[in-house]
N, C-alpha and C. Protein backbone atom coordinates (compact mmCIF):
# COMPACT_ATOMS: atom_id res chain seq x y z
N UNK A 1 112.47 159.11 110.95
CA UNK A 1 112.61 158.21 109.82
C UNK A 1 113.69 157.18 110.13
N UNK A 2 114.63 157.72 110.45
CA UNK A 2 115.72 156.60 110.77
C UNK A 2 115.06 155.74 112.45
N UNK A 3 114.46 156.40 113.05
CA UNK A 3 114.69 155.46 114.22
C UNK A 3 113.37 154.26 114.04
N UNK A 4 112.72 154.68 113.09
CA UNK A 4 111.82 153.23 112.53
C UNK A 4 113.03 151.94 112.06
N UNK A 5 113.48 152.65 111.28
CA UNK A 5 114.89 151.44 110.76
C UNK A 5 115.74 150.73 111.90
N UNK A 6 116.19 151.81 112.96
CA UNK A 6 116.92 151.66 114.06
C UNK A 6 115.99 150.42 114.46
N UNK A 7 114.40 150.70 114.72
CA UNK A 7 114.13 149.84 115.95
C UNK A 7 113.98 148.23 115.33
N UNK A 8 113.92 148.72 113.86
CA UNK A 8 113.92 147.04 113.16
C UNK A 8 115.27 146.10 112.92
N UNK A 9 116.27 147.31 113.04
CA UNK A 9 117.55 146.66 113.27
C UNK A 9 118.00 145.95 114.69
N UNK A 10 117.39 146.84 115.42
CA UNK A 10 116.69 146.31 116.85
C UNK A 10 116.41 145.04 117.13
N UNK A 11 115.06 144.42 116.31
CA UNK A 11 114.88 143.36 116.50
C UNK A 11 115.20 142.40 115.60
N UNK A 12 115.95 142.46 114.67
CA UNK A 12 116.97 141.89 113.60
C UNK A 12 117.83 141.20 115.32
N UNK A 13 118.79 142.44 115.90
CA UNK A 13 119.62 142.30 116.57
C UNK A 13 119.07 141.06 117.74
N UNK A 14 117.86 141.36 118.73
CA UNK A 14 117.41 140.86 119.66
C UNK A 14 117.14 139.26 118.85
N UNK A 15 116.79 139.20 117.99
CA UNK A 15 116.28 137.45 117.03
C UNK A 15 117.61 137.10 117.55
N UNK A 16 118.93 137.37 116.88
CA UNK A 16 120.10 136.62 117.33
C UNK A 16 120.91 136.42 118.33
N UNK A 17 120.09 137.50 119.54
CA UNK A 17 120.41 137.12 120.96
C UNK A 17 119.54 136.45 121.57
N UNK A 18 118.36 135.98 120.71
CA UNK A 18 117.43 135.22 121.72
C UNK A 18 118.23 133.86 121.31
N UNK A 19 118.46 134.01 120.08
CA UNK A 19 118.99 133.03 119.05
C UNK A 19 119.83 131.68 119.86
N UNK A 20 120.97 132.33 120.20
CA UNK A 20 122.21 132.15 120.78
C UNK A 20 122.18 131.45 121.92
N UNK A 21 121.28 131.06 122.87
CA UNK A 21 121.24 130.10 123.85
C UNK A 21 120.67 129.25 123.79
N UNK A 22 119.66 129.01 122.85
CA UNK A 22 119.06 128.14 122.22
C UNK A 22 119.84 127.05 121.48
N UNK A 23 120.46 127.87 120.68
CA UNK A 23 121.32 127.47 119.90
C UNK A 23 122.65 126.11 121.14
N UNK A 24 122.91 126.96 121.83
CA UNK A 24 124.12 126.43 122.65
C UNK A 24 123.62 125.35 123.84
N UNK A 25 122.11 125.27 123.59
CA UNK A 25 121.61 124.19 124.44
C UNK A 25 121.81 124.46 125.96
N UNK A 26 121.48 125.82 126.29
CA UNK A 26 121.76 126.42 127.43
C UNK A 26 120.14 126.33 128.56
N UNK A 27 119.31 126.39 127.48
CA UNK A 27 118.24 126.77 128.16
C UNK A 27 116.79 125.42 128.12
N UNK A 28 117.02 125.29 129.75
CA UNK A 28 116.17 123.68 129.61
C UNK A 28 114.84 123.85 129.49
N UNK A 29 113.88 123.36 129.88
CA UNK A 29 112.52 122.99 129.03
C UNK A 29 111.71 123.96 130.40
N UNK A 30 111.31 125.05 129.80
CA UNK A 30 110.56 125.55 130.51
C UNK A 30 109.18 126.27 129.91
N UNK A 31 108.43 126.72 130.82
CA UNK A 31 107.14 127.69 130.03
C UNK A 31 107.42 128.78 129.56
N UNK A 32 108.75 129.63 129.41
CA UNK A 32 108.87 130.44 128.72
C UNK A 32 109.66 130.86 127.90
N UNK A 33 110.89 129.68 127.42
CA UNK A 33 111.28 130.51 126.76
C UNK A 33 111.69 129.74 125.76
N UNK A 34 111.84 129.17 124.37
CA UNK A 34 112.03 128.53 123.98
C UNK A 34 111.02 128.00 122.74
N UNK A 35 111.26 126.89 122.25
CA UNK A 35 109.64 126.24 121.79
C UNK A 35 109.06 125.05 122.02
N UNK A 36 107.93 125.92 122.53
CA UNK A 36 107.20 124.80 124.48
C UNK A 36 105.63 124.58 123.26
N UNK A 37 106.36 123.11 122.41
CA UNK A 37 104.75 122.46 122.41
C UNK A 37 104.89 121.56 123.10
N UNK A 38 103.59 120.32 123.44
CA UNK A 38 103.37 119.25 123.84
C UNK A 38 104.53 117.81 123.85
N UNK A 39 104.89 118.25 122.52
CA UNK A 39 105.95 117.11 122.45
C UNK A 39 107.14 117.06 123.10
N UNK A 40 107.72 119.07 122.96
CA UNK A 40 109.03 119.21 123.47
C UNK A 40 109.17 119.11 124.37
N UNK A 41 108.01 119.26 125.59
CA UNK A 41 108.09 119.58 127.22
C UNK A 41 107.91 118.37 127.78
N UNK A 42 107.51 117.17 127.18
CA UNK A 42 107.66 115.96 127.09
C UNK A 42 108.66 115.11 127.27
N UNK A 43 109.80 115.69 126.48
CA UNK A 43 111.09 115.02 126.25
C UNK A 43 112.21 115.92 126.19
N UNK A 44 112.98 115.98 127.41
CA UNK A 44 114.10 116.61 126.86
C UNK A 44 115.02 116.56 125.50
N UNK A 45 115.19 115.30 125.07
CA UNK A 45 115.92 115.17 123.95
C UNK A 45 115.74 116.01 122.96
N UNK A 46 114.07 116.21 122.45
CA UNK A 46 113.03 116.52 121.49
C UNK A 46 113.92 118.14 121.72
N UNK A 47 113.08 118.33 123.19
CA UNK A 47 113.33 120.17 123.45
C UNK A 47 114.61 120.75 122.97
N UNK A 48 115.88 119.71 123.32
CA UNK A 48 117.07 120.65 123.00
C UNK A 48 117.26 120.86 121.59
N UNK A 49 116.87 119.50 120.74
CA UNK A 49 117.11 119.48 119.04
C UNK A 49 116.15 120.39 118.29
N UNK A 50 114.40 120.67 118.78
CA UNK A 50 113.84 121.42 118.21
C UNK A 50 114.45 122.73 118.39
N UNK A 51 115.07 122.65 119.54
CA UNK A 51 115.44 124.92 119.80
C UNK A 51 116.72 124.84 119.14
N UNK A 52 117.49 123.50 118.87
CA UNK A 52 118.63 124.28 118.36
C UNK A 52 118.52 124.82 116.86
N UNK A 53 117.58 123.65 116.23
CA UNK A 53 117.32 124.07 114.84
C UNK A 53 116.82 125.37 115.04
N UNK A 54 115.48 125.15 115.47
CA UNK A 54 114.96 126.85 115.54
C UNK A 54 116.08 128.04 116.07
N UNK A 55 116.67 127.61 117.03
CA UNK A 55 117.56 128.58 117.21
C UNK A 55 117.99 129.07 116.08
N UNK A 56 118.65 128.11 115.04
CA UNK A 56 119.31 128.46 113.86
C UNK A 56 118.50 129.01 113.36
N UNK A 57 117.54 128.49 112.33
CA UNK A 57 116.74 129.55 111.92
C UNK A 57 116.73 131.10 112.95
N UNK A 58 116.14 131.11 113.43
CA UNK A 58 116.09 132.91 114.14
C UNK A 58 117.10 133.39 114.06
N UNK A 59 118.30 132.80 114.16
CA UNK A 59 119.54 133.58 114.48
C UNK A 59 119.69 134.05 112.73
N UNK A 60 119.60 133.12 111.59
CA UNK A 60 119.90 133.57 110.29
C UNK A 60 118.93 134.58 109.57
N UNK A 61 117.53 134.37 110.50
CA UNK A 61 116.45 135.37 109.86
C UNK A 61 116.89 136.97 110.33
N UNK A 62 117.32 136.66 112.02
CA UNK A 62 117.76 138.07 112.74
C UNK A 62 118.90 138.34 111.58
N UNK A 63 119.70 137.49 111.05
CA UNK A 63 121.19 138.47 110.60
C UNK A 63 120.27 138.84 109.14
N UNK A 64 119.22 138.00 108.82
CA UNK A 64 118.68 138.75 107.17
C UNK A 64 117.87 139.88 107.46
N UNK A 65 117.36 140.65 108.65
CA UNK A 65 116.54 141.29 108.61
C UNK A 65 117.76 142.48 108.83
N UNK A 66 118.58 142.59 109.98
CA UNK A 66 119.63 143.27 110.17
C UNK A 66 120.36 143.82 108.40
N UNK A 67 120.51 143.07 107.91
CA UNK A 67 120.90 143.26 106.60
C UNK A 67 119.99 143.65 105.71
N UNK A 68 118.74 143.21 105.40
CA UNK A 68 117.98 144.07 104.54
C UNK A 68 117.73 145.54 105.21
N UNK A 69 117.88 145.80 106.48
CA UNK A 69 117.58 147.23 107.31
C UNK A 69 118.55 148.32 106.95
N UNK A 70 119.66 147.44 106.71
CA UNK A 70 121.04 148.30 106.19
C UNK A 70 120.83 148.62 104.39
N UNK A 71 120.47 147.70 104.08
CA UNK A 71 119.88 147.83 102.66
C UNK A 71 118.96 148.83 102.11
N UNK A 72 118.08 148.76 102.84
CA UNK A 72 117.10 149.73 102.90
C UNK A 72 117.36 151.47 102.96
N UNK A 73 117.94 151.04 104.46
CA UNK A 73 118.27 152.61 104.84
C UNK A 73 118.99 153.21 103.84
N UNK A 74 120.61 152.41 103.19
CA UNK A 74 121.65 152.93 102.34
C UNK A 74 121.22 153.25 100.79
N UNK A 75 120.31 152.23 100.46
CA UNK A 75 119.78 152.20 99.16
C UNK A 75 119.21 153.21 98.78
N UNK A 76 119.33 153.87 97.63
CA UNK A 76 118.99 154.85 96.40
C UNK A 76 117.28 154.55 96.21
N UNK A 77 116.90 153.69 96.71
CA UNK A 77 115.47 153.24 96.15
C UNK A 77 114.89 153.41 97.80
N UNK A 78 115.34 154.27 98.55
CA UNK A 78 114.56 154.66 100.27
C UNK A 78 113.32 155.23 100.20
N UNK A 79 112.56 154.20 100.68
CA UNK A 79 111.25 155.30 101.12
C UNK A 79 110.59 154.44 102.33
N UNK A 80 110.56 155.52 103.12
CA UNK A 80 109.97 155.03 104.67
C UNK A 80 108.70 154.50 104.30
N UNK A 81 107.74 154.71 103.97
CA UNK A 81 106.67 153.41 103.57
C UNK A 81 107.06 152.47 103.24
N UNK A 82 107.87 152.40 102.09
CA UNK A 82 107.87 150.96 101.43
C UNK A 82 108.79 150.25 102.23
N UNK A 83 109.95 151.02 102.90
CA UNK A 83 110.65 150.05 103.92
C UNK A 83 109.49 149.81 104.98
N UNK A 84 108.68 150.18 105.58
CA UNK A 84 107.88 149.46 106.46
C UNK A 84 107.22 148.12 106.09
N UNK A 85 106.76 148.61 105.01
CA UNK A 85 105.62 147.70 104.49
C UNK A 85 107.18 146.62 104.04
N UNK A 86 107.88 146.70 103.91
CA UNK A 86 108.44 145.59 103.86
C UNK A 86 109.15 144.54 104.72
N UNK A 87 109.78 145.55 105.87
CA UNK A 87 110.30 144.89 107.30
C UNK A 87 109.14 144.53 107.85
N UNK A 88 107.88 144.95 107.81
CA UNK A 88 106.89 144.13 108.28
C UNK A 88 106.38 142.88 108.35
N UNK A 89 106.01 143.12 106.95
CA UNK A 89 106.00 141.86 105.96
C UNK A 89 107.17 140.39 106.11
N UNK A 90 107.91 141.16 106.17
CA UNK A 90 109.29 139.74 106.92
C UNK A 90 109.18 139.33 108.15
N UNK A 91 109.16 140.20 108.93
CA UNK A 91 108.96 139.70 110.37
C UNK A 91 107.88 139.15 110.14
N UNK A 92 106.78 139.37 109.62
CA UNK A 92 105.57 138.64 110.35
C UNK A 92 105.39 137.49 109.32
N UNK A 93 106.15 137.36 108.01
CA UNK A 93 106.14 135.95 107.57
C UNK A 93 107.82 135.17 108.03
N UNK A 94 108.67 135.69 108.40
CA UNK A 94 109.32 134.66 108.41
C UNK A 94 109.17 134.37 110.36
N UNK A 95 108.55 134.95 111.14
CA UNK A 95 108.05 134.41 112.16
C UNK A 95 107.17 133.11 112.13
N UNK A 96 106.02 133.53 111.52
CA UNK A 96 104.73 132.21 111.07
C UNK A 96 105.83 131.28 110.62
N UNK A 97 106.70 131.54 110.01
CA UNK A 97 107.57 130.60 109.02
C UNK A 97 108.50 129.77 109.86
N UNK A 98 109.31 130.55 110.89
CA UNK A 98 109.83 129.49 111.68
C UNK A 98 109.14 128.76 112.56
N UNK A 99 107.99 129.26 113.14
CA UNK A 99 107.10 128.56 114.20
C UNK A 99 106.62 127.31 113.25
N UNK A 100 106.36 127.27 112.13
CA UNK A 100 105.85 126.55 111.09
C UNK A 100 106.73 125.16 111.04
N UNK A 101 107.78 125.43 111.13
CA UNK A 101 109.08 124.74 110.83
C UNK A 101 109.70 123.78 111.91
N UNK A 102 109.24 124.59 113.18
CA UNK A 102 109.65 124.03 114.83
C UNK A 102 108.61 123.05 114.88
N UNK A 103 107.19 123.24 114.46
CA UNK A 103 106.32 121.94 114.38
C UNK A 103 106.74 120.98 113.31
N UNK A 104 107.04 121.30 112.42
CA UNK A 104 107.48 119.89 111.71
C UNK A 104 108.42 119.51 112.23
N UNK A 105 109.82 119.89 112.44
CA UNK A 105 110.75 119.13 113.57
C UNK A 105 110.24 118.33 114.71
N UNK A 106 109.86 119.25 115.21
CA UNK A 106 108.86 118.61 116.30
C UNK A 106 108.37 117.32 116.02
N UNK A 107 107.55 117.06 114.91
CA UNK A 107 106.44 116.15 114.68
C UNK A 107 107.62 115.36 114.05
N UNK A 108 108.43 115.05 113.23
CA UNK A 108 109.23 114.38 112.32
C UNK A 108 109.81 113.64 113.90
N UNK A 109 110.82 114.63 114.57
CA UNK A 109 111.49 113.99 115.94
C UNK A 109 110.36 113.35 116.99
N UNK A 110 109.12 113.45 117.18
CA UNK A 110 108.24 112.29 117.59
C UNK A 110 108.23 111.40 116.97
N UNK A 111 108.37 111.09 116.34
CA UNK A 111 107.86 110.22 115.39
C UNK A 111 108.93 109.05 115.47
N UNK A 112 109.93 109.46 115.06
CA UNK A 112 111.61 108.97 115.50
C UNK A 112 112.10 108.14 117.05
N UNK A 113 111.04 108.99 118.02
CA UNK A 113 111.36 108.44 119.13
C UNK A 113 110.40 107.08 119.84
């Protein structure tokens, strides 16, 4: 029971270490790691401003998931289903949600250039 929580705190944790180089404009325009559409791999400028935003985002979603995991686990209202069905449910909408978000940057910063 706990190491379901563990492994979502897990990737709470890993969001804000992918987070973090992105963020610091460390990592240049490649096929893997980052966010590699058409526009960004195009233009460096584009690539570093779309990952840093996105960086941000991931890094604040990793510290909200980390924190609802602690929530969960500590809370009076625990039940291993409903915490699944709910760390699920986050990851897999606020994922769609930032990828969602890196294309409008994306498209707004074409547009600009």
């Amino acid at each position: 029971m706990e190491s379901v929580l563990l492994i979502y705190f897990g990737v709470g944790f890993l969001f804000v270490g992918i987070s973090l180089p992105l963020i610091k404009r460390k990592i240049k325009p490649n096929n893997w790691y980052g966010v590699r559409l058409p526009q960004t791999m195009k233009n460096a400028e584009v690539w570093y401003e779309v990952n840093v935003i996105s960086g941000r985002h991931l890094f604040f979603f990793g510290l909200a998931i980390c924190f609802l995991t602690i929530i969960l686990y500590f809370g009076e209202f625990f039940s291993l289903n409903l915490s699944f069905s709910i760390m699920t449910f986050l990851i897999l909408a606020g994922t769609i949600t930032i990828a969602i978000l890196a294309m409008r940057v994306t498209n707004k910063l074409r547009k600009k250039k």
